[in-house]
N, C-alpha and C. Protein backbone atom coordinates (compact mmCIF):
# COMPACT_ATOMS: atom_id res chain seq x y z
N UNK A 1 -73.46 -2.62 22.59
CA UNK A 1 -72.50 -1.54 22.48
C UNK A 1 -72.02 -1.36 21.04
N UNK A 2 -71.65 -2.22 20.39
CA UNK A 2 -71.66 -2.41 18.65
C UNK A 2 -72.14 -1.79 18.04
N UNK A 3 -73.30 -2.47 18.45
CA UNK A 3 -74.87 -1.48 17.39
C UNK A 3 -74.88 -0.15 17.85
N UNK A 4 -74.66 0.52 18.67
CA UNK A 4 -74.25 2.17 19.08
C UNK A 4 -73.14 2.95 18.64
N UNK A 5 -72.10 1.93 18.08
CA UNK A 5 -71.34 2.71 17.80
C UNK A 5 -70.98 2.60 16.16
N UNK A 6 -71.63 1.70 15.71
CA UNK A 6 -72.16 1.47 14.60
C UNK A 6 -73.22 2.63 13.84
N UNK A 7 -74.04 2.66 14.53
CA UNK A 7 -75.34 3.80 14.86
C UNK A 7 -74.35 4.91 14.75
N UNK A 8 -73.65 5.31 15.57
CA UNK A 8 -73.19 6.57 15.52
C UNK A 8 -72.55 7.05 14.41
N UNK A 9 -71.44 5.72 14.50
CA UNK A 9 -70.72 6.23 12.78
C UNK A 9 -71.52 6.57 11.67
N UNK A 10 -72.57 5.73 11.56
CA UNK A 10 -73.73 5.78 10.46
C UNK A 10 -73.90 7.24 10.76
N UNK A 11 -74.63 7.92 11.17
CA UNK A 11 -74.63 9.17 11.76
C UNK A 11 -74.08 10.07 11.68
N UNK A 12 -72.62 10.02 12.14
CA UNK A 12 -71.85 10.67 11.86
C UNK A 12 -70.67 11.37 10.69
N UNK A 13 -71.00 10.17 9.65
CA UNK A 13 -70.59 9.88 8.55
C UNK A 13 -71.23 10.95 7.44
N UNK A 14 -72.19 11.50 7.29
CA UNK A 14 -72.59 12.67 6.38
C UNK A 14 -71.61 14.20 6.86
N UNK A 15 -71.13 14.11 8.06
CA UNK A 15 -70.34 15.34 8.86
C UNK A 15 -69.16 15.25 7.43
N UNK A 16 -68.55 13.49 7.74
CA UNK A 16 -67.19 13.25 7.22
C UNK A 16 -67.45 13.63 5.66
N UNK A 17 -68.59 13.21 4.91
CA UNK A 17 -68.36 12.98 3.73
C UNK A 17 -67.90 14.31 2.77
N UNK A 18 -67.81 14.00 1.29
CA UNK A 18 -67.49 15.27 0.53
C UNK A 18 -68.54 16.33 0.57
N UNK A 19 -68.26 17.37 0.08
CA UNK A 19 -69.32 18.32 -0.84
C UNK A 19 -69.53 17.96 -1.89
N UNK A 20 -70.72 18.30 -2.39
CA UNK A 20 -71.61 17.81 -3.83
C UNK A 20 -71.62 18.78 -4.25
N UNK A 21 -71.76 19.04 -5.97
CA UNK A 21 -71.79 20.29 -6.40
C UNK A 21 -73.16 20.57 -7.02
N UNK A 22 -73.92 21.35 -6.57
CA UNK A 22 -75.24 21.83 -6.95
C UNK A 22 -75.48 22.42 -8.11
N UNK A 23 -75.56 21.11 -9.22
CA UNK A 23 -75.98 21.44 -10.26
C UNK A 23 -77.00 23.10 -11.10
N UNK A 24 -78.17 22.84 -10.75
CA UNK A 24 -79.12 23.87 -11.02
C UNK A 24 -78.67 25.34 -10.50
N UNK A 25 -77.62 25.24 -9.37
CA UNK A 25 -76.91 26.98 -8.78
C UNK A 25 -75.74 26.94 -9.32
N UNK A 26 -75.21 26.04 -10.40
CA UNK A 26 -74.06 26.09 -11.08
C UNK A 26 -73.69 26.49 -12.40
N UNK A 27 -72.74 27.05 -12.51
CA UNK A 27 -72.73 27.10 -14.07
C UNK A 27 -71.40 27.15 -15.33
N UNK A 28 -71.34 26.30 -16.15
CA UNK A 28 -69.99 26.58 -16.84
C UNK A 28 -70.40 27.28 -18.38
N UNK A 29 -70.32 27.89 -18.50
CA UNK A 29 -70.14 28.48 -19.75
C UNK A 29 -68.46 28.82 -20.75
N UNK A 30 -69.07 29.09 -21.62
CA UNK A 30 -67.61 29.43 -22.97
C UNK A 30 -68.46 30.26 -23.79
N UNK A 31 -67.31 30.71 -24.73
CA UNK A 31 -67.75 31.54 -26.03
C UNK A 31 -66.85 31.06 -26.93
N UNK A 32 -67.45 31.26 -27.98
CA UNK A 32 -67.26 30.76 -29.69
C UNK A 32 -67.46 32.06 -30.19
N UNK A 33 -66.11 31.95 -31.05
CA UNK A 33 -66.08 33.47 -31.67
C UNK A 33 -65.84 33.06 -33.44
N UNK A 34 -67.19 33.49 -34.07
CA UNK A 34 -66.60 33.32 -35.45
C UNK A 34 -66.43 34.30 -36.67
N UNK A 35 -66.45 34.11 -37.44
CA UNK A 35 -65.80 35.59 -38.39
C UNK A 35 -65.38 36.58 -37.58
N UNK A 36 -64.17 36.14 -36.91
CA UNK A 36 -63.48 37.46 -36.50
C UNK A 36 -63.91 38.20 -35.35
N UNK A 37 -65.37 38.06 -35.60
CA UNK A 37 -65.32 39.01 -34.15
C UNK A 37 -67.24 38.86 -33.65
N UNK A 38 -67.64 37.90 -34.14
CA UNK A 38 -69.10 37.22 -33.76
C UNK A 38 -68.59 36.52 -32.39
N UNK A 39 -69.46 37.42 -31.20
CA UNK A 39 -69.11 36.06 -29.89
C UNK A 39 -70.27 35.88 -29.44
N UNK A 40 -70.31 34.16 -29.40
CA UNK A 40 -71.81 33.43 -28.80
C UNK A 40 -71.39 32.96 -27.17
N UNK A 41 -72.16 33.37 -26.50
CA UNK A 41 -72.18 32.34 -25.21
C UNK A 41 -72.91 31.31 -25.15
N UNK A 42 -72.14 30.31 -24.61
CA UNK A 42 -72.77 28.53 -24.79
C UNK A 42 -72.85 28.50 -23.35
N UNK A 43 -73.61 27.17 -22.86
CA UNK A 43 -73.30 26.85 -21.86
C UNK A 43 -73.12 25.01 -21.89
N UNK A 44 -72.97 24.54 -20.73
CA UNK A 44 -73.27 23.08 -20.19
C UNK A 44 -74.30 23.11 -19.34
N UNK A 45 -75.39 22.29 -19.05
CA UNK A 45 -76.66 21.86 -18.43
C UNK A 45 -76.07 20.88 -17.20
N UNK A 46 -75.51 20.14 -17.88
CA UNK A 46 -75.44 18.94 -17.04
C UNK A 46 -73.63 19.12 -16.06
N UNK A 47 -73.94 19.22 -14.84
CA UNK A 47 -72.40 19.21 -14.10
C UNK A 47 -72.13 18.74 -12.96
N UNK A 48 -71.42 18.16 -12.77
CA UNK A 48 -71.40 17.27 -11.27
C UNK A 48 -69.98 17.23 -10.75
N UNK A 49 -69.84 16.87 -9.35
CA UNK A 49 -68.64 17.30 -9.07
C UNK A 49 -68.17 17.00 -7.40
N UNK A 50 -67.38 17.16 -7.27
CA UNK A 50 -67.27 16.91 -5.48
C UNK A 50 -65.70 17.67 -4.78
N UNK A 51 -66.04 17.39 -3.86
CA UNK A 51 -64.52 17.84 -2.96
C UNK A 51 -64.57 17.25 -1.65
N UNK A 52 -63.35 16.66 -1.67
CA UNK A 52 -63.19 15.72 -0.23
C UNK A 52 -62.71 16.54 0.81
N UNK A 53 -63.03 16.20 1.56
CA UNK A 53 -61.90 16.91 2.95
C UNK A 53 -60.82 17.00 3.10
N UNK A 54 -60.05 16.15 2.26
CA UNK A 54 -58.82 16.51 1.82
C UNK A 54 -58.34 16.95 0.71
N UNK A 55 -59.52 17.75 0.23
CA UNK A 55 -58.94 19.06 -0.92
C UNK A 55 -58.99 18.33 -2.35
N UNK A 56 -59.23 17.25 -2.43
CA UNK A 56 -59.60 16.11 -3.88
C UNK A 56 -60.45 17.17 -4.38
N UNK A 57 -60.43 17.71 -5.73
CA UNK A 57 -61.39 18.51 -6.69
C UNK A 57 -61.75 17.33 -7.73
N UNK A 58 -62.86 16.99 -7.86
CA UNK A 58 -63.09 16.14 -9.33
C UNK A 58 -64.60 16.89 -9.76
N UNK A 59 -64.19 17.48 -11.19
CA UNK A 59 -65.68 17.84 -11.55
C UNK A 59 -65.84 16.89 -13.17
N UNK A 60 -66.87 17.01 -13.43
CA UNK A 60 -66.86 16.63 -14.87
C UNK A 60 -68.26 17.09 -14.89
N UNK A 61 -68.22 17.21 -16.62
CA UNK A 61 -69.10 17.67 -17.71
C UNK A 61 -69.40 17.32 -18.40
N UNK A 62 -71.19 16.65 -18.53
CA UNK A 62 -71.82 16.11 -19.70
C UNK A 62 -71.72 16.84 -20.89
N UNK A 63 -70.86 16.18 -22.06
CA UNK A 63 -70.57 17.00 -23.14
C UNK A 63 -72.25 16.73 -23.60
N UNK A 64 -72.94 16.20 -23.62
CA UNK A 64 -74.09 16.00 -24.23
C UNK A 64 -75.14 17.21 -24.12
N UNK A 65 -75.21 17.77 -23.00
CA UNK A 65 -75.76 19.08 -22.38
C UNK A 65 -75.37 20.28 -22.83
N UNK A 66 -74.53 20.20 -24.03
CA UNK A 66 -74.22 21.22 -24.58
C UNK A 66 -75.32 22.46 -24.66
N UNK A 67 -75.82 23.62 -24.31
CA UNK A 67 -76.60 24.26 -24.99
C UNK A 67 -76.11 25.18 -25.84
N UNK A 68 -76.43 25.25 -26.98
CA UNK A 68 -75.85 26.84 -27.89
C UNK A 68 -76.94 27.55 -28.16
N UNK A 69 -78.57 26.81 -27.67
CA UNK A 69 -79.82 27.72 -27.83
C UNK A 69 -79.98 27.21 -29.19
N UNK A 70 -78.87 26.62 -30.37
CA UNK A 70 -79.61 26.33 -31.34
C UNK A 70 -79.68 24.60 -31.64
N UNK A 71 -80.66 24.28 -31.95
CA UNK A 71 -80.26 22.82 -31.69
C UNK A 71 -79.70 21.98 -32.84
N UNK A 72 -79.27 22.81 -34.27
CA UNK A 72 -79.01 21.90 -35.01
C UNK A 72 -77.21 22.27 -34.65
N UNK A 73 -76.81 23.56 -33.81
CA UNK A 73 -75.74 23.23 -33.98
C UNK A 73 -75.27 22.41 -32.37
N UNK A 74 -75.87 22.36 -31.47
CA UNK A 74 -75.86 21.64 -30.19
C UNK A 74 -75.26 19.77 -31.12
N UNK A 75 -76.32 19.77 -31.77
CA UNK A 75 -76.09 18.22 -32.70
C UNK A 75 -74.72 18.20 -32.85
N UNK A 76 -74.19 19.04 -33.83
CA UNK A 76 -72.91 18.78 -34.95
C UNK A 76 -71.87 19.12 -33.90
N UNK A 77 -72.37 19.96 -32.72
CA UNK A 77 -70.94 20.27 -31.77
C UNK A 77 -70.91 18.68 -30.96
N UNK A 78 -71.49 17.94 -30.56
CA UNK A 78 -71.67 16.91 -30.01
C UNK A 78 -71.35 15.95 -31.06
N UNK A 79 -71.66 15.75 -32.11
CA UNK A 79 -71.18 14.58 -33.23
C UNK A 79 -69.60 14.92 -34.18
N UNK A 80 -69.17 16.50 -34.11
CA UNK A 80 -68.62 16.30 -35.23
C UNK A 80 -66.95 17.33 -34.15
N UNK A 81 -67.45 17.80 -33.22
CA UNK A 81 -66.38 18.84 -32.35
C UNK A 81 -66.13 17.16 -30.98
N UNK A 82 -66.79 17.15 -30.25
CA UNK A 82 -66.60 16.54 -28.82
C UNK A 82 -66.77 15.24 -29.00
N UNK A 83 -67.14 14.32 -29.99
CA UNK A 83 -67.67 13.10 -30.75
C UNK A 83 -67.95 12.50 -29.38
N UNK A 84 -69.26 12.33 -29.03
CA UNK A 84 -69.81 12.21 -27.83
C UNK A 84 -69.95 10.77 -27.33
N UNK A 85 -69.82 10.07 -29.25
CA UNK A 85 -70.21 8.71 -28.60
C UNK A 85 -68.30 8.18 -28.15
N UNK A 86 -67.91 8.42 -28.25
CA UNK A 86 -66.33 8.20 -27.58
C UNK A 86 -65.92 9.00 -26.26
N UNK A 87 -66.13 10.50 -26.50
CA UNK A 87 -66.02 11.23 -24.83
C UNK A 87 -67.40 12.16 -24.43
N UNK A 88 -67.87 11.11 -24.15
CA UNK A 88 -69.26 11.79 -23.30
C UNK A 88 -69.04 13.00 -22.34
N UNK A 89 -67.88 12.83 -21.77
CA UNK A 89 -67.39 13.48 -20.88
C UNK A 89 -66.47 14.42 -21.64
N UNK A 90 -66.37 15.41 -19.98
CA UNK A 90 -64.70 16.21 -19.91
C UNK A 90 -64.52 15.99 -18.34
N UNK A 91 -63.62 15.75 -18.19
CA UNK A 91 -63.43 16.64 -16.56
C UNK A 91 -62.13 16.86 -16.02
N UNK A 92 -62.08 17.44 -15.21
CA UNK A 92 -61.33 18.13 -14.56
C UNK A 92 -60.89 18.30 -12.65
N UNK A 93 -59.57 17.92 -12.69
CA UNK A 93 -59.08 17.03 -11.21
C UNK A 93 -57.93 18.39 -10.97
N UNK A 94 -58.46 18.32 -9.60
CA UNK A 94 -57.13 19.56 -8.90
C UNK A 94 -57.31 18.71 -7.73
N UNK A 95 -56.28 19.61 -6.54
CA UNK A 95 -56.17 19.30 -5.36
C UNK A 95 -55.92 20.93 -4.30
N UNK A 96 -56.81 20.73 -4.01
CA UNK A 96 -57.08 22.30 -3.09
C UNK A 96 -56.54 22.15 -1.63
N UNK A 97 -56.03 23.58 -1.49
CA UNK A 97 -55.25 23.69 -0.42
C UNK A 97 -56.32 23.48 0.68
N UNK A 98 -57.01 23.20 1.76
CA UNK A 98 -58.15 22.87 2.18
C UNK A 98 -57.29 23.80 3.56
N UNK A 99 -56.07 24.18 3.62
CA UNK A 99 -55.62 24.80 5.11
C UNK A 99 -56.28 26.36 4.82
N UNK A 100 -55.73 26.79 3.51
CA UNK A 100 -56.10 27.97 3.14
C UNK A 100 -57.70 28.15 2.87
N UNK A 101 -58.74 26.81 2.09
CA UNK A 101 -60.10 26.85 2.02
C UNK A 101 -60.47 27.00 3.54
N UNK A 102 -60.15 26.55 4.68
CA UNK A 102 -60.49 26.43 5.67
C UNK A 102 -60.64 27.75 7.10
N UNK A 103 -59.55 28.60 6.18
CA UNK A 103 -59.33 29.80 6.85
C UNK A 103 -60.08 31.02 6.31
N UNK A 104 -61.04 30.85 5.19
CA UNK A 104 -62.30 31.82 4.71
C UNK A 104 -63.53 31.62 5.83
N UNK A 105 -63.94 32.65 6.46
CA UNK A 105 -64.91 32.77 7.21
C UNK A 105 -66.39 32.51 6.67
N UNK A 106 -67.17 31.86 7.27
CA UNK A 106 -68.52 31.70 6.43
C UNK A 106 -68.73 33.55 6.57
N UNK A 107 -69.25 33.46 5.31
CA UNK A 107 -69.77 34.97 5.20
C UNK A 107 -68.75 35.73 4.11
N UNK A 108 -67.27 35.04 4.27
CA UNK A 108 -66.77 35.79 3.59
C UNK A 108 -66.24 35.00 2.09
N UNK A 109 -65.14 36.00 1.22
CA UNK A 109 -64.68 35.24 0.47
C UNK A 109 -63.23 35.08 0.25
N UNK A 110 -62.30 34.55 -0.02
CA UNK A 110 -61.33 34.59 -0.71
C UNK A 110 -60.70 33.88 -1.99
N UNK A 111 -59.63 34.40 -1.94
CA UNK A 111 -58.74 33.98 -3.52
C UNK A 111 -58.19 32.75 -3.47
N UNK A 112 -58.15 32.04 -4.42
CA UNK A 112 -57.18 30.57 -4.00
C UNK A 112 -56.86 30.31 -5.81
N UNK A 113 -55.53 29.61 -5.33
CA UNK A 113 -55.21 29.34 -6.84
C UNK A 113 -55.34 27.81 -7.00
N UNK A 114 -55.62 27.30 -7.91
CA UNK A 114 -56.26 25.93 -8.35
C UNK A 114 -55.20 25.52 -10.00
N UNK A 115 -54.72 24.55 -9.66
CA UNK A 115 -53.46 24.10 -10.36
C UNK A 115 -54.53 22.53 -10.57
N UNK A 116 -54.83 22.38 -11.90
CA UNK A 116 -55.39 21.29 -12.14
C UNK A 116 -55.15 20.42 -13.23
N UNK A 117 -55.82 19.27 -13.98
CA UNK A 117 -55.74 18.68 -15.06
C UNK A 117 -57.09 18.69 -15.80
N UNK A 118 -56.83 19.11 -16.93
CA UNK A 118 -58.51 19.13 -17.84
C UNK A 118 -58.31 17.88 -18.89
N UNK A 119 -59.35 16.89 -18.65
CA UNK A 119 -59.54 15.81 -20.01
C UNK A 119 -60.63 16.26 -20.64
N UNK A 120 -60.25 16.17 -22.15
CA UNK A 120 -61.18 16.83 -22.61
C UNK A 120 -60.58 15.92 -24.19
N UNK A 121 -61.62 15.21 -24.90
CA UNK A 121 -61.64 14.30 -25.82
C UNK A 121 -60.30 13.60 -25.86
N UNK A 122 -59.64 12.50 -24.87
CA UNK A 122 -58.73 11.97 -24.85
C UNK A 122 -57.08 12.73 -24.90
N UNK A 123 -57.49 13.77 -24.52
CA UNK A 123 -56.08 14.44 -23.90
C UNK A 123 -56.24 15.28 -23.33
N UNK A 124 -55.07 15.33 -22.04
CA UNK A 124 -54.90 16.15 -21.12
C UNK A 124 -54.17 17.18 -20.53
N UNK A 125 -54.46 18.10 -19.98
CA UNK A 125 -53.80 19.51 -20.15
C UNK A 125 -54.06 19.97 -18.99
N UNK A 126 -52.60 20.51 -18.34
CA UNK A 126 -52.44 21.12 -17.07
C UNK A 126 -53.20 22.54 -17.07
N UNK A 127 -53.75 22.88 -15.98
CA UNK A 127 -54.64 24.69 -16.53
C UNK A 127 -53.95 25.27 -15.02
N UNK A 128 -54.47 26.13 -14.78
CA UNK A 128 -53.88 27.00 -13.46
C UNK A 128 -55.07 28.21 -13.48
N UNK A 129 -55.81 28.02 -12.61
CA UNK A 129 -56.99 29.04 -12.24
C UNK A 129 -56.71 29.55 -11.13
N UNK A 130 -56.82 31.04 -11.06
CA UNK A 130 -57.69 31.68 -9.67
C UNK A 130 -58.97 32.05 -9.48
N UNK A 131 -59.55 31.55 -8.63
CA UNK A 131 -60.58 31.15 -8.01
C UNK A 131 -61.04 31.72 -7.18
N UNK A 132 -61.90 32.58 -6.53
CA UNK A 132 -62.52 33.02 -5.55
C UNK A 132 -63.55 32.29 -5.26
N UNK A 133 -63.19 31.83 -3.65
CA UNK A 133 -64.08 30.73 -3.11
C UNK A 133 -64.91 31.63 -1.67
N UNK A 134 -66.53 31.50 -1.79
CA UNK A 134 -67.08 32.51 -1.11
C UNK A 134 -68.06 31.02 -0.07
N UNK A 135 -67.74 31.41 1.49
CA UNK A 135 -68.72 30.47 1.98
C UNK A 135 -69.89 31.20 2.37
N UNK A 136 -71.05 30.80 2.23
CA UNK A 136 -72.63 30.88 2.17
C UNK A 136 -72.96 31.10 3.35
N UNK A 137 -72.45 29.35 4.30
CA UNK A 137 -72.56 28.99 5.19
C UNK A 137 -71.83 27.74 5.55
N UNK A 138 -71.97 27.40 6.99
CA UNK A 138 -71.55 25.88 7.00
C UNK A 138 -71.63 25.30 6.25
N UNK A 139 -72.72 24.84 5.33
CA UNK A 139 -73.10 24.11 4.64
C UNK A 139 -73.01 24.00 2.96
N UNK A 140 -72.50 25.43 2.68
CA UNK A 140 -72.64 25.78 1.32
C UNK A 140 -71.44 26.86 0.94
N UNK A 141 -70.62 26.33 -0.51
CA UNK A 141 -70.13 27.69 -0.94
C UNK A 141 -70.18 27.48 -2.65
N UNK A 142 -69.42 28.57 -2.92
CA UNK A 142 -69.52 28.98 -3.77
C UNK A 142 -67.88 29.54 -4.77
N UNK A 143 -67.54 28.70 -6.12
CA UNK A 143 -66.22 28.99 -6.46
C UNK A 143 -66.64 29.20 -7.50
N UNK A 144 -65.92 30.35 -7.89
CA UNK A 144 -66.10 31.32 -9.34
C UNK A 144 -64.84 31.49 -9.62
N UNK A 145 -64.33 31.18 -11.11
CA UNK A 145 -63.51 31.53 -11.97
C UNK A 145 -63.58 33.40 -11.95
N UNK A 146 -62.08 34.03 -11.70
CA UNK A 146 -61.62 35.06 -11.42
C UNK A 146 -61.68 35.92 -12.67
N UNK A 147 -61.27 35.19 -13.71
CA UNK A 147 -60.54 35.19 -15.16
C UNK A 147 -61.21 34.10 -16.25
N UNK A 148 -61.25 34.36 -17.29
CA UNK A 148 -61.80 32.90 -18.22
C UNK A 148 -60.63 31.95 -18.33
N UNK A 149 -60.89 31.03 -18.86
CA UNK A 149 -59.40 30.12 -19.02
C UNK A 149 -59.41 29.91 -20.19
N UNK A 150 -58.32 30.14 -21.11
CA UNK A 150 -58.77 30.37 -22.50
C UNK A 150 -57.85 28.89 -22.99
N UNK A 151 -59.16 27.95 -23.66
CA UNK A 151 -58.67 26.52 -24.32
C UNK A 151 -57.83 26.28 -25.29
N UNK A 152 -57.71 25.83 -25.95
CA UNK A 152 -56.97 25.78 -27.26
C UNK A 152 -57.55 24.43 -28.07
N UNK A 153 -58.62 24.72 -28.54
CA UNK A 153 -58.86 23.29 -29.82
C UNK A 153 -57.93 22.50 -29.92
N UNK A 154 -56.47 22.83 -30.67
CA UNK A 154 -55.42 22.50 -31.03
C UNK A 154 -54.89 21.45 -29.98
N UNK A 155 -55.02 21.72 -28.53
CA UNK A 155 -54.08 20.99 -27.49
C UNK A 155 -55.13 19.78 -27.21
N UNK A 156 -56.27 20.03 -27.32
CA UNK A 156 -57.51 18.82 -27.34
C UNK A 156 -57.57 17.77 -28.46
N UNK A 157 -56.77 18.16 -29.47
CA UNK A 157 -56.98 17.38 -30.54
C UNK A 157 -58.37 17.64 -31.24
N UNK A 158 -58.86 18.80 -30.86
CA UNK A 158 -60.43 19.35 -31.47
C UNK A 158 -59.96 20.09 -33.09
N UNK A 159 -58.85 20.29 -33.37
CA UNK A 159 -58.95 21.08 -34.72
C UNK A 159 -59.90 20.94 -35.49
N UNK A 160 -59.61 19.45 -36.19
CA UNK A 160 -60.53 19.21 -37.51
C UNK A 160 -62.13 19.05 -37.06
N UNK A 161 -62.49 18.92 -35.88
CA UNK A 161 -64.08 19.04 -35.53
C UNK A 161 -64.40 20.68 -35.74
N UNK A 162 -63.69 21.72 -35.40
CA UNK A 162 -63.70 23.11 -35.40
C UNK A 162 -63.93 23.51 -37.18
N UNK A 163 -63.10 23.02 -37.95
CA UNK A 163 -62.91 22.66 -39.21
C UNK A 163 -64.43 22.25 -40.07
N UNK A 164 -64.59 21.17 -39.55
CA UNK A 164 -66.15 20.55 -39.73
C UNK A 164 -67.23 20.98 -39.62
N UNK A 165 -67.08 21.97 -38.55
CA UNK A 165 -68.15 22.52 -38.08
C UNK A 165 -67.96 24.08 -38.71
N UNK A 166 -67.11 24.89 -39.13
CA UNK A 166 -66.98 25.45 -39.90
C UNK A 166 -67.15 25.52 -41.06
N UNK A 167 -66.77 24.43 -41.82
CA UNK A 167 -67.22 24.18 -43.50
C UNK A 167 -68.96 23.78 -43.19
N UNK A 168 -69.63 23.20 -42.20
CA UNK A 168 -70.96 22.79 -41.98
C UNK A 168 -71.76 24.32 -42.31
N UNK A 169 -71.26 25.53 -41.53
CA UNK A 169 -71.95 26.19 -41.23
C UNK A 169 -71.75 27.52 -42.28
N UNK A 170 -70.52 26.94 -43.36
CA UNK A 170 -69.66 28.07 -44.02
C UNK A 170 -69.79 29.22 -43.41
N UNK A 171 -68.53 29.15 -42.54
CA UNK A 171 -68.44 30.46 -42.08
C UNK A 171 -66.56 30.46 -42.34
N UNK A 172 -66.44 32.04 -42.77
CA UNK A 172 -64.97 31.89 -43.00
C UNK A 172 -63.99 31.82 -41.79
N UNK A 173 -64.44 31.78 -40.53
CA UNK A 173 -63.93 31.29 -39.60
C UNK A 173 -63.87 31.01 -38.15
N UNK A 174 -64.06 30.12 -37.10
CA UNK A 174 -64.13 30.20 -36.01
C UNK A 174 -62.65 29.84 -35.34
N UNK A 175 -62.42 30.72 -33.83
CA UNK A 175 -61.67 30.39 -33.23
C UNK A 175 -61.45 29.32 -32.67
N UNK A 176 -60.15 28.97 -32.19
CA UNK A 176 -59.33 27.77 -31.71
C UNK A 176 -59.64 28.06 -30.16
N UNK A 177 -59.52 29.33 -30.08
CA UNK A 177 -59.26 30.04 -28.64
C UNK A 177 -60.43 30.04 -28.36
N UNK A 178 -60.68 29.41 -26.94
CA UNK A 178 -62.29 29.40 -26.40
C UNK A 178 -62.30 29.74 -24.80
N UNK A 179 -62.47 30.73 -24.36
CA UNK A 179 -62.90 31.57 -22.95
C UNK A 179 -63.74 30.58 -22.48
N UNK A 180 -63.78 29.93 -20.81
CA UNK A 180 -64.14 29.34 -20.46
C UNK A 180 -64.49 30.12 -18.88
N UNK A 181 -65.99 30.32 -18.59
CA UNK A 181 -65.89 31.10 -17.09
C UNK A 181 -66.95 29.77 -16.34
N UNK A 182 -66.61 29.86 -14.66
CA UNK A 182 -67.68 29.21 -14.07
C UNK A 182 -67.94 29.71 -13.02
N UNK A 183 -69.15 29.32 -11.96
CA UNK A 183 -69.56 29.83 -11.04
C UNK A 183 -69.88 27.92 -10.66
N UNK A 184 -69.37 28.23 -9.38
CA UNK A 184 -69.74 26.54 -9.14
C UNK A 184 -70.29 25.91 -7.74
N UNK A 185 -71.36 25.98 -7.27
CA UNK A 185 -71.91 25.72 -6.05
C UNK A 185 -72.04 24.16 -5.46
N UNK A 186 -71.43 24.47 -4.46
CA UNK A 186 -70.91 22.95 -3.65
C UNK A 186 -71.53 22.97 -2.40
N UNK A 187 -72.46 22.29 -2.05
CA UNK A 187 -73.27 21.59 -0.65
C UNK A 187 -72.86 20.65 0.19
């Protein structure tokens, strides 16, 4: 009788567990705006992430996966902006209303607001997103940033990497302010 109900839990236990976030149908991007009014879209490659049944949000972001499409500046944003060998990472922890996630119909979508914490090179910063969370299916949805979330170098302690990477590239100037959008698929 043990071993059956043992068996079962085993079993039953993928029902209980979190959602995973599906890297390759995911995506975070930003823009870098320099002299004034040059805007590049970047992205991240690498993203992983989960959500418990009780509304636990934890995502994080291989700063290493940077793409900017160019690779000598992918380098200097990783060595001299995010200093990679100290925060490999960023990530980012909320707690979702799971009464209100729970009351979107598969098929449909709605709005939810997401009150979180972003670490991002050894300091941390409260953000506040709305979110439109769309279910697929049982099995799958889908949360997209409504709005960008606009960063601040300055509150990261990123100035003088922005700085660095500016005198690197002499350009008379890039922004502090960095637009951040995502689309984020969870299985």
């Amino acid at each position: 009788m043990r071993f059956i109900l043992l068996f079962i839990s085993l079993v039953a236990f993928p029902a209980l567990s979190e959602w995973q976030l599906d890297n390759p149908n995911s995506s975070l991007s930003f823009i870098s705006i320099k002299k004034a009014e040059v805007a590049e879209a970047h992205q991240f490659n690498k993203l992983s992430g989960s959500l418990t049944n009780d509304g636990q949000v934890s995502f994080t972001i291989n700063l290493l996966s940077v793409d900017t499409n160019i690779a000598i500046r992918n380098e200097r944003i990783k060595t001299f902006l995010f200093n990679t060998e100290l925060y490999p990472t960023a990530s980012f922890d909320a707690q979702l209303d799971m009464n209100k996630f729970n009351m979107i119909a598969v098929g449909d979508a709605g709005k939810l607001t997401l009150t979180g914490e972003i670490d991002l090179h050894g300091q941390k910063q409260t953000v506040v997103s709305d979110v439109l969370v769309a279910k697929l299916s049982e099995s799958s949805f889908v949360v997209s940033s409504m709005k960008p979330i606009i960063l601040n170098a300055e509150q990261f302690g990123l100035t003088e990497g922005v700085k660095k990477l500016q005198a690197l590239a002499k350009l008379p100037s890039i922004s502090n302010a960095v637009p951040v959008s995502f689309v984020l698929t969870f299985k």
